[in-house]
C-alpha atoms as a PDB file:
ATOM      1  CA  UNK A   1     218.231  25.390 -27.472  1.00  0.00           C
ATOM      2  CA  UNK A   2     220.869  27.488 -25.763  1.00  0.00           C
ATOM      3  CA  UNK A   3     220.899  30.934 -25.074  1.00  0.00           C
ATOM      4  CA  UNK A   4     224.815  30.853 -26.277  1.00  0.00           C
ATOM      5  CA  UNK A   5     225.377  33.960 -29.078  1.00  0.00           C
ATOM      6  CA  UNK A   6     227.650  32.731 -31.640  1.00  0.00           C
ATOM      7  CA  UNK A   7     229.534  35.307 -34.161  1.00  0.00           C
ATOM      8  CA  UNK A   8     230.959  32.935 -37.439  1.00  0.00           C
ATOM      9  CA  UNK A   9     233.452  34.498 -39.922  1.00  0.00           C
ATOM     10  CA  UNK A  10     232.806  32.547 -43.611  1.00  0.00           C
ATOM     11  CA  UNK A  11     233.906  32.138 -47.107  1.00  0.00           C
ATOM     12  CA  UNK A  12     231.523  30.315 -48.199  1.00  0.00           C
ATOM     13  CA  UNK A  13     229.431  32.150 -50.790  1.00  0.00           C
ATOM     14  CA  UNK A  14     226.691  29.324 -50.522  1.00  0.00           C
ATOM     15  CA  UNK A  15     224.962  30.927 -47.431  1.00  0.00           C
ATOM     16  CA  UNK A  16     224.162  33.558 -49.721  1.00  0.00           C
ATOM     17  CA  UNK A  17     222.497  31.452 -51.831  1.00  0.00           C
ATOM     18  CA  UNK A  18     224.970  30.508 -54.792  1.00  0.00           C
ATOM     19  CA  UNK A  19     224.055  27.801 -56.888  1.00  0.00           C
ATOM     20  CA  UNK A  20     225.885  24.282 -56.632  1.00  0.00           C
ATOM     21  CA  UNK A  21     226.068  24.685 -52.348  1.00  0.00           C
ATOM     22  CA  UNK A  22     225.292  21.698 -51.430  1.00  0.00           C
ATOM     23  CA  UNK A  23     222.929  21.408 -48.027  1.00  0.00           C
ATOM     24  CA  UNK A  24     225.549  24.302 -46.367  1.00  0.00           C
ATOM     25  CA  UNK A  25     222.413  27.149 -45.689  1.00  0.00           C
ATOM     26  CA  UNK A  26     220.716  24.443 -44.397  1.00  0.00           C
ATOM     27  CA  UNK A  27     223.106  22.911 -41.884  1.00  0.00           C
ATOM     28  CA  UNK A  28     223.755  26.558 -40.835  1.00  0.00           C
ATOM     29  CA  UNK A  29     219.724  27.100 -39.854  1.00  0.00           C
ATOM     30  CA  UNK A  30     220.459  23.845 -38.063  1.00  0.00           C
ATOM     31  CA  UNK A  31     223.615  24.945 -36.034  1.00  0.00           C
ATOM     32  CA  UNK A  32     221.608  28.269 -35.433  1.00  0.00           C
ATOM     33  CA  UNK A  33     218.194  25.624 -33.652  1.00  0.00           C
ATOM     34  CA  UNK A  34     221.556  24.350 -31.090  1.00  0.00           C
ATOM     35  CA  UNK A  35     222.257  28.077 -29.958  1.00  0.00           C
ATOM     36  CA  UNK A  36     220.365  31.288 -28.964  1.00  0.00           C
ATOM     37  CA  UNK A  37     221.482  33.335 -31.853  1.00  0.00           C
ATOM     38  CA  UNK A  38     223.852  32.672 -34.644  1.00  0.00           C
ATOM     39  CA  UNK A  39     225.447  36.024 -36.745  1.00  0.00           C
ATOM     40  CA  UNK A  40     227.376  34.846 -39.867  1.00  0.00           C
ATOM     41  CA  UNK A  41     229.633  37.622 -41.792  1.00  0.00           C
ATOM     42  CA  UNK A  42     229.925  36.056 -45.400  1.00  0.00           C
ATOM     43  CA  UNK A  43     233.178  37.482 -47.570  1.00  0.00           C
ATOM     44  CA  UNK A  44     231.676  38.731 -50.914  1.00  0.00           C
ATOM     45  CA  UNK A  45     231.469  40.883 -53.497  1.00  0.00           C
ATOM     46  CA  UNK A  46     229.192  43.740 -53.915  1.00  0.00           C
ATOM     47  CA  UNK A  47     225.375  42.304 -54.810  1.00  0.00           C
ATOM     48  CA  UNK A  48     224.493  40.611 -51.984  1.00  0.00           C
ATOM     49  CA  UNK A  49     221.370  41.674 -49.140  1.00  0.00           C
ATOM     50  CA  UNK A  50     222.103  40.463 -45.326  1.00  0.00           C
ATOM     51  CA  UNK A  51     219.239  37.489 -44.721  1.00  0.00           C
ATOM     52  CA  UNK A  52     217.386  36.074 -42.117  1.00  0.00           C
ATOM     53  CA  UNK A  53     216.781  32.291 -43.212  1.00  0.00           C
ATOM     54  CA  UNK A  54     215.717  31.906 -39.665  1.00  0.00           C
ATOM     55  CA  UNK A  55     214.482  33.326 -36.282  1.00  0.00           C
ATOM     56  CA  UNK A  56     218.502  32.613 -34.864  1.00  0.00           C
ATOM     57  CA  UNK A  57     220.344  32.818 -38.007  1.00  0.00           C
ATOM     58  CA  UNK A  58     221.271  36.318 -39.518  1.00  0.00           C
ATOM     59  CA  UNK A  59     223.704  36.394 -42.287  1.00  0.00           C
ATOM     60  CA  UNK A  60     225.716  39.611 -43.321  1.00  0.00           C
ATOM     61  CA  UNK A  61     227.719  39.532 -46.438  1.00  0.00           C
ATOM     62  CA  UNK A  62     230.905  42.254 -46.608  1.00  0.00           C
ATOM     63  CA  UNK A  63     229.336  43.653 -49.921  1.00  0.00           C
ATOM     64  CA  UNK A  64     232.677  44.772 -50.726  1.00  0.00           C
ATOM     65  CA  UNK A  65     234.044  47.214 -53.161  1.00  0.00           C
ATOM     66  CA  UNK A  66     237.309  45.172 -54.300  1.00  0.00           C
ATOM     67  CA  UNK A  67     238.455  41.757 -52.683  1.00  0.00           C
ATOM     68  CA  UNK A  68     241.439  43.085 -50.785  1.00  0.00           C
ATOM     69  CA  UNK A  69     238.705  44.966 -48.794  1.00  0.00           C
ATOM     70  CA  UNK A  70     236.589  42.014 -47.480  1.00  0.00           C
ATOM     71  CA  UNK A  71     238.600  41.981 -44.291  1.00  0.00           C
ATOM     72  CA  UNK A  72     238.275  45.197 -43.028  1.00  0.00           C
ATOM     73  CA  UNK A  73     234.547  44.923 -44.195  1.00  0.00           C
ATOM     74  CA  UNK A  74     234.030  42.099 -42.008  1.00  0.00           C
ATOM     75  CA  UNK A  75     235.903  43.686 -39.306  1.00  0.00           C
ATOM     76  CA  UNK A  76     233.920  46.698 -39.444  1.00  0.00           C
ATOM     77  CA  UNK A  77     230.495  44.558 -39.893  1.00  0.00           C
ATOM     78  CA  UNK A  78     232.187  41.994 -36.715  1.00  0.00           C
ATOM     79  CA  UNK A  79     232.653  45.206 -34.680  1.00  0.00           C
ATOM     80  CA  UNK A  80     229.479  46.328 -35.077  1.00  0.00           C
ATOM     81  CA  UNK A  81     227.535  43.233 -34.152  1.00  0.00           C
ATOM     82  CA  UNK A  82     229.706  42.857 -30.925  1.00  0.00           C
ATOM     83  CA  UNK A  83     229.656  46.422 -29.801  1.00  0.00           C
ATOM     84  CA  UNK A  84     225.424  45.203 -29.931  1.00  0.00           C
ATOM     85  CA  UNK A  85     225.739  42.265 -28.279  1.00  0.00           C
ATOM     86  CA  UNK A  86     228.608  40.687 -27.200  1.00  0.00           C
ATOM     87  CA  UNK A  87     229.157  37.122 -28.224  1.00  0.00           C
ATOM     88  CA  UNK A  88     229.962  33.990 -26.446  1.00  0.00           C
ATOM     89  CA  UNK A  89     231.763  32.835 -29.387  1.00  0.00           C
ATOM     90  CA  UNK A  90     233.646  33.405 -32.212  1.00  0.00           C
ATOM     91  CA  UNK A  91     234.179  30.867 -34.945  1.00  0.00           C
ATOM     92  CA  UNK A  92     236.439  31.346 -38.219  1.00  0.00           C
ATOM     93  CA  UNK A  93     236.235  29.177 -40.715  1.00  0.00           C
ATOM     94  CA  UNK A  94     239.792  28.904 -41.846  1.00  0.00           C
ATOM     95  CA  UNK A  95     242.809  30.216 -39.967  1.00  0.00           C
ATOM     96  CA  UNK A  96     243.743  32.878 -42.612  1.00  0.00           C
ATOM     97  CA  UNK A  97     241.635  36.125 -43.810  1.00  0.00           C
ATOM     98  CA  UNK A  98     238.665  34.720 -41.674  1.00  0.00           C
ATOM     99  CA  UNK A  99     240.685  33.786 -38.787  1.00  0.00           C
ATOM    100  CA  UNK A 100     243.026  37.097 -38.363  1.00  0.00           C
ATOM    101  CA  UNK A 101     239.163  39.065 -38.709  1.00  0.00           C
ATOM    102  CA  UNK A 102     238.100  36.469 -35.538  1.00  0.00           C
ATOM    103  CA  UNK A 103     241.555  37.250 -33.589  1.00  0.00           C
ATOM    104  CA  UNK A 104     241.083  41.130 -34.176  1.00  0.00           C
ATOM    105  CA  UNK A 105     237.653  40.769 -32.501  1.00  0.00           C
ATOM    106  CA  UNK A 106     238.741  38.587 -30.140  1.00  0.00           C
ATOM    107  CA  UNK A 107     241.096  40.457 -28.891  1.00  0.00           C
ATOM    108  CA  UNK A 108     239.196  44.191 -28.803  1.00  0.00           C
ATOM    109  CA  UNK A 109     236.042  42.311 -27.198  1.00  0.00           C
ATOM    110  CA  UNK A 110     237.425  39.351 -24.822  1.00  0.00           C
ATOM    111  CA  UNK A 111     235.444  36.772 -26.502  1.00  0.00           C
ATOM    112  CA  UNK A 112     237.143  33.327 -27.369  1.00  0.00           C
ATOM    113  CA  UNK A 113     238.053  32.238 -30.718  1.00  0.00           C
ATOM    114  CA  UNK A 114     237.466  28.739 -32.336  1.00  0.00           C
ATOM    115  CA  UNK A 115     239.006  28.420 -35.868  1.00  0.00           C
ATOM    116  CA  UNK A 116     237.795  25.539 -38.081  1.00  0.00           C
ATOM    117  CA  UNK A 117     240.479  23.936 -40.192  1.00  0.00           C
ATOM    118  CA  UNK A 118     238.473  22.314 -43.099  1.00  0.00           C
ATOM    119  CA  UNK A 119     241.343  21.964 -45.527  1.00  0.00           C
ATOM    120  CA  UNK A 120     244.156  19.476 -45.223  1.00  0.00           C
ATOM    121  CA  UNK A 121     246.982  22.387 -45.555  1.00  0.00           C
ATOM    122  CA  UNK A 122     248.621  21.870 -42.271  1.00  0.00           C
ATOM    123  CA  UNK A 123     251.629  20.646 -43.626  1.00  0.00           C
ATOM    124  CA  UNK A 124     250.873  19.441 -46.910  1.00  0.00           C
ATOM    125  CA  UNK A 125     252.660  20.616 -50.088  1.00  0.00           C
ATOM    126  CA  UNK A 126     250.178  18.492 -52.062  1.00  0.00           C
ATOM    127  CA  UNK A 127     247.193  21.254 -51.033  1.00  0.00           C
ATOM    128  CA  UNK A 128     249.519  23.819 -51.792  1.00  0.00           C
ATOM    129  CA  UNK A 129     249.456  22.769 -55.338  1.00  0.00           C
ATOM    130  CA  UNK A 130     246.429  23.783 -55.836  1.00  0.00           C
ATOM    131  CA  UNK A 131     246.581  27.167 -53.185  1.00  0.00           C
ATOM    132  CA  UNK A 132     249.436  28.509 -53.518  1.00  0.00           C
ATOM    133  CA  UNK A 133     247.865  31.251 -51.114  1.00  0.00           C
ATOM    134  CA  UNK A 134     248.289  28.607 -48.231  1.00  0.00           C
ATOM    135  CA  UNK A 135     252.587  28.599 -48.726  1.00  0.00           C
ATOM    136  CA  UNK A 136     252.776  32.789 -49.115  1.00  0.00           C
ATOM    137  CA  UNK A 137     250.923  33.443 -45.875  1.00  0.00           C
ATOM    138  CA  UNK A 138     252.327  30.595 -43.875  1.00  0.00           C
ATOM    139  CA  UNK A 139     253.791  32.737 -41.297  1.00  0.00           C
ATOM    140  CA  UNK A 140     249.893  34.230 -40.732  1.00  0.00           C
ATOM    141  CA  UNK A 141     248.036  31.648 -40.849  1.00  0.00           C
ATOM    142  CA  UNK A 142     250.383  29.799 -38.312  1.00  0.00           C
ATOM    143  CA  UNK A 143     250.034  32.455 -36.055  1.00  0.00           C
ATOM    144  CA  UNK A 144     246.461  32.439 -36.694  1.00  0.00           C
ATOM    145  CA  UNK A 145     246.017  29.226 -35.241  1.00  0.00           C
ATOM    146  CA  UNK A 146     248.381  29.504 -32.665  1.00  0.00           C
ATOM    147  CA  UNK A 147     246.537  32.365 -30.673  1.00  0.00           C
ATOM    148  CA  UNK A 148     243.262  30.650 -31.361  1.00  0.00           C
ATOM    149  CA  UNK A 149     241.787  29.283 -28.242  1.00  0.00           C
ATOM    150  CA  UNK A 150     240.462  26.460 -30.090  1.00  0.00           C
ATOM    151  CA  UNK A 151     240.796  24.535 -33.324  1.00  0.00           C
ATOM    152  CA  UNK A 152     238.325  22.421 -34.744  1.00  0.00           C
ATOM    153  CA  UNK A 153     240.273  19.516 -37.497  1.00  0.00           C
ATOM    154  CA  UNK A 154     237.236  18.014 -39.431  1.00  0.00           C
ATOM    155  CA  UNK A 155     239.586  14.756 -39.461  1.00  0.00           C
ATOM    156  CA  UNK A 156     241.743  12.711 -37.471  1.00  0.00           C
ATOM    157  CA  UNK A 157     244.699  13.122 -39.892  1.00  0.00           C
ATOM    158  CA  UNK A 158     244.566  17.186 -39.758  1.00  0.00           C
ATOM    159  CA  UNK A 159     244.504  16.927 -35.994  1.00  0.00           C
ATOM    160  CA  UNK A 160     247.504  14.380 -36.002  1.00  0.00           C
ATOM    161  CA  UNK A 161     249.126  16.857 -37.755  1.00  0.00           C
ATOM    162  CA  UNK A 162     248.131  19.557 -35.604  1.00  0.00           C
ATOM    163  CA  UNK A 163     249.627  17.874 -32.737  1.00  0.00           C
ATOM    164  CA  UNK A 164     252.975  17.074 -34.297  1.00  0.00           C
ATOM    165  CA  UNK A 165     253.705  20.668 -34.888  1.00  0.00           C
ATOM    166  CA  UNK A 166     253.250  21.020 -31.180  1.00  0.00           C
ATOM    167  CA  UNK A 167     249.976  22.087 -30.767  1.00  0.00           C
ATOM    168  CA  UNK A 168     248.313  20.468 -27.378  1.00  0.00           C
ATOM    169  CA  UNK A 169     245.398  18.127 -27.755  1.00  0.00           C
ATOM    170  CA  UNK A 170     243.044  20.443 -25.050  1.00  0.00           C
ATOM    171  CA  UNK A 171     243.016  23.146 -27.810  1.00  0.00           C
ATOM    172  CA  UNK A 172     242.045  20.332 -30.684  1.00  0.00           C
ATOM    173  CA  UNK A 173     238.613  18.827 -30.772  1.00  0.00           C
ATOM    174  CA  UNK A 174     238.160  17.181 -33.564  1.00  0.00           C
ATOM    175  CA  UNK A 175     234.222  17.383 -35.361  1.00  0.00           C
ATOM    176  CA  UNK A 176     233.536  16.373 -38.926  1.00  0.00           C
ATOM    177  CA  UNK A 177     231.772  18.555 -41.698  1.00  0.00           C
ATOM    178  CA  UNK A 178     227.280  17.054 -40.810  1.00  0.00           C
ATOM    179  CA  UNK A 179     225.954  14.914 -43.334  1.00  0.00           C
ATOM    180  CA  UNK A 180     222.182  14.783 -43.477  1.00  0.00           C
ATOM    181  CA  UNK A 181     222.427  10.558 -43.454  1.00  0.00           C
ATOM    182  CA  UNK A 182     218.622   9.937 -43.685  1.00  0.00           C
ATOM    183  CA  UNK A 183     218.594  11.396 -47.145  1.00  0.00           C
ATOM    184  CA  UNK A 184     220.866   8.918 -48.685  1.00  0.00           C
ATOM    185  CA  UNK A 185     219.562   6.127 -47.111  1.00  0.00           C
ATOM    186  CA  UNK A 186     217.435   3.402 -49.098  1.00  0.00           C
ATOM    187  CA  UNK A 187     217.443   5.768 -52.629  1.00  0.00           C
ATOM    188  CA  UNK A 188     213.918   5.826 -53.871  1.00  0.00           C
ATOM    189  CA  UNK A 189     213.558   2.586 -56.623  1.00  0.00           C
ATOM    190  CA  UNK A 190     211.914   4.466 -58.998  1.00  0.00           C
ATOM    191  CA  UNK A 191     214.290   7.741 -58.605  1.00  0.00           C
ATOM    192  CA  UNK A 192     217.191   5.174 -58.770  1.00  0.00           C
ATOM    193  CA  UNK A 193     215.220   3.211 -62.305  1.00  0.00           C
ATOM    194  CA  UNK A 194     214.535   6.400 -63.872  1.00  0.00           C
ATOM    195  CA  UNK A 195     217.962   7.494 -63.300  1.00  0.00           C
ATOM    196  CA  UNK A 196     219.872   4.029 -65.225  1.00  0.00           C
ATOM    197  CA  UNK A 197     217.156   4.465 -68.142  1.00  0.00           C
ATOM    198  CA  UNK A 198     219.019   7.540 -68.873  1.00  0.00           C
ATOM    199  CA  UNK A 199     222.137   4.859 -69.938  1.00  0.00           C
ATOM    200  CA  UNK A 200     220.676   1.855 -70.504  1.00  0.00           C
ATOM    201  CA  UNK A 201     222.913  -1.813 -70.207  1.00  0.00           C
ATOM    202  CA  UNK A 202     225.376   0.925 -68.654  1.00  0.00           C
ATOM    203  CA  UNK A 203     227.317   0.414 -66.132  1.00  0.00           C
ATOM    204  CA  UNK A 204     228.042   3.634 -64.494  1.00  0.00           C
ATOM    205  CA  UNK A 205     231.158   4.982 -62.816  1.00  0.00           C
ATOM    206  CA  UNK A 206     230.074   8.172 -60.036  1.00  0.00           C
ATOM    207  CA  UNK A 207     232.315  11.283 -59.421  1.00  0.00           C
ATOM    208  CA  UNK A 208     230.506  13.658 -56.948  1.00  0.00           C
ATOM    209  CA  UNK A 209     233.079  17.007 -56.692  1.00  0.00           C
ATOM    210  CA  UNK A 210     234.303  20.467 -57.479  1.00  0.00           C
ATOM    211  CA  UNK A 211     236.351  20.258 -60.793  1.00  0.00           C
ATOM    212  CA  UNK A 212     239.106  22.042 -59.346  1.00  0.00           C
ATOM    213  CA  UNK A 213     243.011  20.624 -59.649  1.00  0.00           C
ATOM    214  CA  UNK A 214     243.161  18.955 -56.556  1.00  0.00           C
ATOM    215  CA  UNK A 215     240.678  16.603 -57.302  1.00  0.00           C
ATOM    216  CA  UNK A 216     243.211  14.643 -59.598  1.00  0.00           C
ATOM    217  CA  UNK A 217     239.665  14.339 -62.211  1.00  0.00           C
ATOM    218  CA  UNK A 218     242.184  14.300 -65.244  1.00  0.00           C
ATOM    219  CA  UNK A 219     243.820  10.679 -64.072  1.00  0.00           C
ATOM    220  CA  UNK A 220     240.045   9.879 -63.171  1.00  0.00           C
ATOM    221  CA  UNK A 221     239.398   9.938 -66.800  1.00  0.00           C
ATOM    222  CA  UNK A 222     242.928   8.271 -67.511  1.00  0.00           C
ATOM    223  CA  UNK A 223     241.505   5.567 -65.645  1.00  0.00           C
ATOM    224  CA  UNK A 224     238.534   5.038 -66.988  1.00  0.00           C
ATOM    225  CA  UNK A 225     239.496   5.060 -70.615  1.00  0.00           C
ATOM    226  CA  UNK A 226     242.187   2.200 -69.602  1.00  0.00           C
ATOM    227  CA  UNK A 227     238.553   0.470 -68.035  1.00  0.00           C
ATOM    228  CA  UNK A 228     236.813   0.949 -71.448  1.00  0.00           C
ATOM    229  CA  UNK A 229     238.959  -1.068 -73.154  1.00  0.00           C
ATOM    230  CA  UNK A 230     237.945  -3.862 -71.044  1.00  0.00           C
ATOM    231  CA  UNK A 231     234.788  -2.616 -69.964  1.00  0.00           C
ATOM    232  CA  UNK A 232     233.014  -0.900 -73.032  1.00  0.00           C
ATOM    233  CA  UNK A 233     229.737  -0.992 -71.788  1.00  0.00           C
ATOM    234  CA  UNK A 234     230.736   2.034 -68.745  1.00  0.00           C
ATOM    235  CA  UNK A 235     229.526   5.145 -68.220  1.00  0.00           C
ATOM    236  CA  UNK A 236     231.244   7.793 -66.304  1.00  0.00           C
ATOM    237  CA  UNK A 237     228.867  10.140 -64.504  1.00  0.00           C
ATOM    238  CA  UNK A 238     230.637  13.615 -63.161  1.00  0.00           C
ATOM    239  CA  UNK A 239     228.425  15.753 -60.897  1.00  0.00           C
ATOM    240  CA  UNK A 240     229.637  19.318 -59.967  1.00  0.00           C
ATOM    241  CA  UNK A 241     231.107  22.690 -61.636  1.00  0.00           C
ATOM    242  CA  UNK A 242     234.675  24.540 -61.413  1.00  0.00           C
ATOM    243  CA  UNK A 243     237.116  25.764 -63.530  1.00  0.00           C
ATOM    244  CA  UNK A 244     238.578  23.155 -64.326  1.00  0.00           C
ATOM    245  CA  UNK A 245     235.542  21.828 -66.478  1.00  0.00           C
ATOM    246  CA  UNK A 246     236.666  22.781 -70.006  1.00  0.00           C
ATOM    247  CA  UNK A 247     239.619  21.275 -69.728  1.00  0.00           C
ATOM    248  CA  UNK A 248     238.659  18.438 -69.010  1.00  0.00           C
ATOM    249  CA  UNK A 249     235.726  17.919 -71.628  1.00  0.00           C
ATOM    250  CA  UNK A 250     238.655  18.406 -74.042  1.00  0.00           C
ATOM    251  CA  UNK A 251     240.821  15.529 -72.393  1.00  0.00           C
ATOM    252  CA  UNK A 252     237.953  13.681 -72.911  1.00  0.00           C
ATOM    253  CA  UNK A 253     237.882  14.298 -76.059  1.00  0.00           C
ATOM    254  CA  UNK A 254     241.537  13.836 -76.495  1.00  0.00           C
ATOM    255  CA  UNK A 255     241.482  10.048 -74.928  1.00  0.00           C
ATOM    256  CA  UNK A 256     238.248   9.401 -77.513  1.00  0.00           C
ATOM    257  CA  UNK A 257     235.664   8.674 -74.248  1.00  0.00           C
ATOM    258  CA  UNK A 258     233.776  11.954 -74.805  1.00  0.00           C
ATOM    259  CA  UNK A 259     231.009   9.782 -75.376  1.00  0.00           C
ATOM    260  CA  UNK A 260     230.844   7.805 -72.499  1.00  0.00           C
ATOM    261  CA  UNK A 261     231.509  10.586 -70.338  1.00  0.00           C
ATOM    262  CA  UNK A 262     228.795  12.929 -69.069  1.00  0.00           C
ATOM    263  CA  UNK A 263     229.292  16.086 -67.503  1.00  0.00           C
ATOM    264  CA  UNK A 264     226.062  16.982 -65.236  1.00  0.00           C
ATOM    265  CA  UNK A 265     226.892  19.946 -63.427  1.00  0.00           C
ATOM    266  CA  UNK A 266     225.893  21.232 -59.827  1.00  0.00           C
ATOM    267  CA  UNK A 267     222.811  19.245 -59.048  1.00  0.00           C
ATOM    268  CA  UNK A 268     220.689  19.282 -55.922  1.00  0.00           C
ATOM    269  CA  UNK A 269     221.007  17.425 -52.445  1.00  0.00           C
ATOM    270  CA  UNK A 270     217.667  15.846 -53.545  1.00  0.00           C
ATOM    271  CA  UNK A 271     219.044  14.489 -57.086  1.00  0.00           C
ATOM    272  CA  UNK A 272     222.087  12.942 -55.455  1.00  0.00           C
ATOM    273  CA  UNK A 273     220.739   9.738 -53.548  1.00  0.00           C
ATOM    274  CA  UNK A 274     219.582   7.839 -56.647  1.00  0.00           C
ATOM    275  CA  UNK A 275     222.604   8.842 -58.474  1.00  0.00           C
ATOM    276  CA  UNK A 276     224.397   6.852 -55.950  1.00  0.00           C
ATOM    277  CA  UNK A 277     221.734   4.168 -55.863  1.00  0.00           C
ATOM    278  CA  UNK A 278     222.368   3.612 -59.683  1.00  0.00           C
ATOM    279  CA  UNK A 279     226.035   4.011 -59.621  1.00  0.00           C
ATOM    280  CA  UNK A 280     228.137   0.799 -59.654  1.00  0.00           C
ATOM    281  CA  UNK A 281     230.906   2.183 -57.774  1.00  0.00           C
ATOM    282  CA  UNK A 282     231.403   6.226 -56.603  1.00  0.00           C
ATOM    283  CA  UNK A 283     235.264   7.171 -56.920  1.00  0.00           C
ATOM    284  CA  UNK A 284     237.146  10.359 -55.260  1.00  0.00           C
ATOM    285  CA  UNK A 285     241.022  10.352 -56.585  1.00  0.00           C
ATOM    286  CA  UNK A 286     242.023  13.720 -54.915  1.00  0.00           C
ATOM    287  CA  UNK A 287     245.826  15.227 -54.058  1.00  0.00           C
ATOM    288  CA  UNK A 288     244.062  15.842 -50.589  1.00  0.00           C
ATOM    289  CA  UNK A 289     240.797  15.645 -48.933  1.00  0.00           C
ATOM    290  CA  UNK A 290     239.980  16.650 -45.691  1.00  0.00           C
ATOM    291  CA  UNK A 291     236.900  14.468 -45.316  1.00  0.00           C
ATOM    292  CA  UNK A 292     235.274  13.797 -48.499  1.00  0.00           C
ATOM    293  CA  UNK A 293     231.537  13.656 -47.874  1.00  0.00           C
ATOM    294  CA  UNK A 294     230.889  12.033 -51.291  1.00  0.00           C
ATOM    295  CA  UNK A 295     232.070   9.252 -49.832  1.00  0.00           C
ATOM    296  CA  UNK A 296     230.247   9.123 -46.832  1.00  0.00           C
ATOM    297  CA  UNK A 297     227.229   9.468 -49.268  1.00  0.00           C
ATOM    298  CA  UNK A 298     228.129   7.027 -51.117  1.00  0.00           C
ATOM    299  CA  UNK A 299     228.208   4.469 -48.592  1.00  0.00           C
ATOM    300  CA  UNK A 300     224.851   5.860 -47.208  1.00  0.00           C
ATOM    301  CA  UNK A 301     223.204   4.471 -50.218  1.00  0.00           C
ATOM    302  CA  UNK A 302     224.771   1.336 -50.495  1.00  0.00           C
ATOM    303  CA  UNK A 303     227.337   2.147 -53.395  1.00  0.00           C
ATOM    304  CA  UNK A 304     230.474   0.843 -52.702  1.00  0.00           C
ATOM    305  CA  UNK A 305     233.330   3.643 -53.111  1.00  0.00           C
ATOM    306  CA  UNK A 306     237.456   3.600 -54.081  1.00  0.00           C
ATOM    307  CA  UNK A 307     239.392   6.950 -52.895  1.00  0.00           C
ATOM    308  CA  UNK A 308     243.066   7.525 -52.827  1.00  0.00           C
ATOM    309  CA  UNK A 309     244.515   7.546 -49.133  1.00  0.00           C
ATOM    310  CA  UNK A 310     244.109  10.895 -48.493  1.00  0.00           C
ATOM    311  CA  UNK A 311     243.358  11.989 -44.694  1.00  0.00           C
ATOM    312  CA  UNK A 312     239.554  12.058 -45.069  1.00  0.00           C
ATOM    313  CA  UNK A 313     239.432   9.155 -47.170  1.00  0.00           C
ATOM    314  CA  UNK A 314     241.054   7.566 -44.317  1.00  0.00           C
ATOM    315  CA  UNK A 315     239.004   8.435 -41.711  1.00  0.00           C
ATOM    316  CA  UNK A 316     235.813   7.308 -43.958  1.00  0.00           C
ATOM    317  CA  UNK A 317     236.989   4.040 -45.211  1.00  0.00           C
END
């Protein structure tokens, strides 16, 4: 362990302990064993109480009144912590609302900035589809990254097109999203049995996502019906939550495979190895993916995996 102090700027609701986060407060404990002390500022609503999940980690949610107000509460909380104890680092974790709160602070306290660029918007209209957000403040979040004194691509396609927009490659270092690769290794047999009894002489088909637009789930089911009619005896299994869920129970409905079709919701790190163990084949048709860690999952546990050629997908496969 360092004695490094490291101030992080997040979105991500799941340090705060939101359901369906995946193993995200628990890689963040992890990143805070590598340094001396880790502060996280979390955007959210009002509801939430700053945590301590370990003896480095603190996390400090903005609490705010109304969302157009969870920048200057993170400023305010940012300023705070600094005026304390001056970090080493500053990391944002996207180059827009997060990242203009890091630049602010870097700039009043002299501390570099590292902005992480998790989504694969840098120049693609097909992310935009989805976040329109991304196309409206183009002008900021360019400049955003620009300033930054580093950015950190979680893929080798982001940070190609990083560098084709003129950005140098010393200001690029390129470091995927941690997966936790013993867990998905050799599924537990009897997890992995207990798990095809629930659809016996089934052969199942494995999506592992947020049901949100730019995961393209609506020509996943297109798909599958077309393999039904070949393939009657298939299952497709559909692990996570969005809002994008109701609509597509009634498309299942609508192409008649509501029955073969099971929705299972957000389920625990623990609960997804032998889902992948019993899976036939685990499938990820998104616009655009950044990395994709289903897929690295997948592969973990031995199921084989189809994706469409999106930048993480690339990387993976």
């Amino acid at each position: 362990m360092s004695d490094m102090r490291v101030l992080m700027i997040s979105l991500d609701r799941g340090l705060l302990g939101q359901a369906g986060a995946g193993d995200v407060l628990a890689r963040h404990v992890k990143y805070g064993e590598r340094v001396g002390k880790l502060d996280i500022i979390v955007f959210s609503p009002r509801g939430f109480l700053p945590a301590s999940p370990s003896a480095s980690v603190d996390i400090w949610p903005t609490n705010s009144r109304i969302r157009l107000s969870r920048i200057a509460d993170a400023w305010r909380i940012g300023r705070t912590i600094c005026e304390r104890h001056r970090p080493d680092l500053i990391v944002a974790q996207d180059p827009l609302f997060t990242g203009l709160v890091g630049l602010w602070l870097k700039r009043r306290f002299k501390v570099p900035l590292l902005v992480d660029l998790h989504g694969d918007f840098w120049g693609n209209a097909a992310y935009w589809r989805e976040s329109p957000i991304y196309f409206f403040f183009w002008p900021l979040l360019s400049y955003v990254v620009r300033c930054a004194d580093g950015l950190r691509p979680i893929s080798t396609g982001i940070a190609a097109s990083l560098r084709r927009s003129g950005i140098s490659d010393e200001r690029i270092q390129m470091i995927p999203t941690p997966v936790a690769l013993d867990r998905f290794v050799r599924p537990d047999p009897e997890a992995v049995a207990r798990v095809r009894a629930r659809w016996p002489g089934r052969t199942m088909v494995l999506f592992v996502g947020r049901l949100v637009k730019i995961k393209n789930v609506p020509m996943l089911l297109s798909a599958f019906a077309a393999v039904r009619r070949t393939l009657p005896k298939t299952v497709l299994v559909i692990i996570g939550e969005g809002p994008e869920r109701a609509a597509l129970e009634r498309r299942a409905q609508r192409l008649g495979i509501a029955a073969d079709v099971s929705f299972l919701g957000n389920l625990s790190q623990d609960e997804l190895p032998a889902l992948y163990g019993a899976a036939a084949v685990t499938v990820l048709v998104s616009y655009a993916e950044s990395l994709g860690k289903a897929l690295i999952e997948a592969g973990m546990a031995g199921c084989p995996v189809i994706a469409t050629a999106t930048t993480g997908a690339k990387d993976i496969v």
